[in-house]
C-alpha atoms as a PDB file:
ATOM      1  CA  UNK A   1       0.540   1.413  10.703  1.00  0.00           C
ATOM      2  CA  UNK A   2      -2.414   0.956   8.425  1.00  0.00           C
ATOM      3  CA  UNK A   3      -4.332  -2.116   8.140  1.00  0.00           C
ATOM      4  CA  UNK A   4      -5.077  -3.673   3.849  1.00  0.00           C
ATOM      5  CA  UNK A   5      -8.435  -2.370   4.127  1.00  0.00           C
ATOM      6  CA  UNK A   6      -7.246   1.559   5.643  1.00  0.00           C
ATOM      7  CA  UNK A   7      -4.987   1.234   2.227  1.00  0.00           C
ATOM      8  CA  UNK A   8      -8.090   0.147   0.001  1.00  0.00           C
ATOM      9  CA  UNK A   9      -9.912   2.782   1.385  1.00  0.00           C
ATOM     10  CA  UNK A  10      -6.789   5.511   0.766  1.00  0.00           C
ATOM     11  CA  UNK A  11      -6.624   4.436  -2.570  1.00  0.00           C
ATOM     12  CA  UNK A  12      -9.902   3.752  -3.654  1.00  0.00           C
ATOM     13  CA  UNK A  13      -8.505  -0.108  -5.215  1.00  0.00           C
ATOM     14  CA  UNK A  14      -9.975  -3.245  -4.075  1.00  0.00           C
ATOM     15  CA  UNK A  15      -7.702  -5.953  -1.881  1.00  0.00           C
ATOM     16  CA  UNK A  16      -6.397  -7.800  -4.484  1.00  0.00           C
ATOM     17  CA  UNK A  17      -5.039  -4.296  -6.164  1.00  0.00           C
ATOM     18  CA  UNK A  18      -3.868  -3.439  -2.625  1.00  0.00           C
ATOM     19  CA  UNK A  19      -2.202  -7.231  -2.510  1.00  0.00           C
ATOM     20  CA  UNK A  20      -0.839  -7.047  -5.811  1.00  0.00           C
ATOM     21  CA  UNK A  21       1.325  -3.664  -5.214  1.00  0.00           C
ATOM     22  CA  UNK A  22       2.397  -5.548  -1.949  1.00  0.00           C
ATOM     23  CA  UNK A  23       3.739  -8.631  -3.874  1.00  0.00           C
ATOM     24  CA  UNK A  24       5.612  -6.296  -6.586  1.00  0.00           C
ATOM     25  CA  UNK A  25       7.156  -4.283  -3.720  1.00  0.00           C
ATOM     26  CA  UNK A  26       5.811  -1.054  -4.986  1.00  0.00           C
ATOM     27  CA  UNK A  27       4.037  -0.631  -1.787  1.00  0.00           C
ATOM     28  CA  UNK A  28       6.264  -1.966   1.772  1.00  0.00           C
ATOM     29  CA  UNK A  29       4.606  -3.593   4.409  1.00  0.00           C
ATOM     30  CA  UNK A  30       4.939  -6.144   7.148  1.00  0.00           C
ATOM     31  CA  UNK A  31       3.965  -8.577   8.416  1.00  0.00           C
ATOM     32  CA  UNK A  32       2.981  -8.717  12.714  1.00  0.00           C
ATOM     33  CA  UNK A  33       1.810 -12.277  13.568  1.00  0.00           C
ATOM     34  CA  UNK A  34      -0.492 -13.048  11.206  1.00  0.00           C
ATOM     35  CA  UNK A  35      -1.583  -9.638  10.431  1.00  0.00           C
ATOM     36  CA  UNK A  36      -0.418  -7.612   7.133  1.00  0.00           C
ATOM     37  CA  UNK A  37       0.594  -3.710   7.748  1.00  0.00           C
ATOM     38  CA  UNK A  38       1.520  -0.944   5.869  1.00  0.00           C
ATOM     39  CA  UNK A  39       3.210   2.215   6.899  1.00  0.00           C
ATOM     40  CA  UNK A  40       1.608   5.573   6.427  1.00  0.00           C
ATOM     41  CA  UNK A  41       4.866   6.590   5.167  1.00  0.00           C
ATOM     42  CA  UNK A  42       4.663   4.003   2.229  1.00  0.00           C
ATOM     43  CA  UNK A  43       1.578   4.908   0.939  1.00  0.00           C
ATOM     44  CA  UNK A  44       2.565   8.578   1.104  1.00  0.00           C
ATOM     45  CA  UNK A  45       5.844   7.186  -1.002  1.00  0.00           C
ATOM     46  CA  UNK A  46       3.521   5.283  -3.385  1.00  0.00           C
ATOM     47  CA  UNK A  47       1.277   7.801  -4.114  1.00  0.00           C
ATOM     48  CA  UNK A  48       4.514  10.187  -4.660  1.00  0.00           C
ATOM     49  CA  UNK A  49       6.395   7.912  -6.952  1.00  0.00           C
ATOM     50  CA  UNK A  50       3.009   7.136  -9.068  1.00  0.00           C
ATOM     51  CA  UNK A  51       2.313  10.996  -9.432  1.00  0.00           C
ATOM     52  CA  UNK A  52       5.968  11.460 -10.524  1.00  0.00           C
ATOM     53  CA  UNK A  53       5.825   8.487 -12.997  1.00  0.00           C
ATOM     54  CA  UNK A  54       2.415  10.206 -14.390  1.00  0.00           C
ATOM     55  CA  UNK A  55       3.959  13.301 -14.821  1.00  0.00           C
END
């Protein structure tokens, strides 16, 4: 499970980019307490989808 700022870093985007893909459900996440997190797996997804979209 990555932390929002483990993501920013991954993807070299700022919070509210990292927020924002969140919101549109292009990234998953969840949500433990009051603490946002973000599977590995989804970024690996995101980053998948957005290279086949590019390509």
């Amino acid at each position: 499970m990555l932390t929002v700022p483990d993501v920013m870093e991954r993807l070299k985007v700022g919070r509210s980019t990292v927020y924002d893909l969140i919101r549109s459900r292009r990234l998953a996440s969840i949500t433990i307490g009051r603490c946002r997190r973000i599977p590995a797996r989804a970024v690996r997804e995101y980053i998948d989808n957005e290279m086949e979209s590019a390509a």
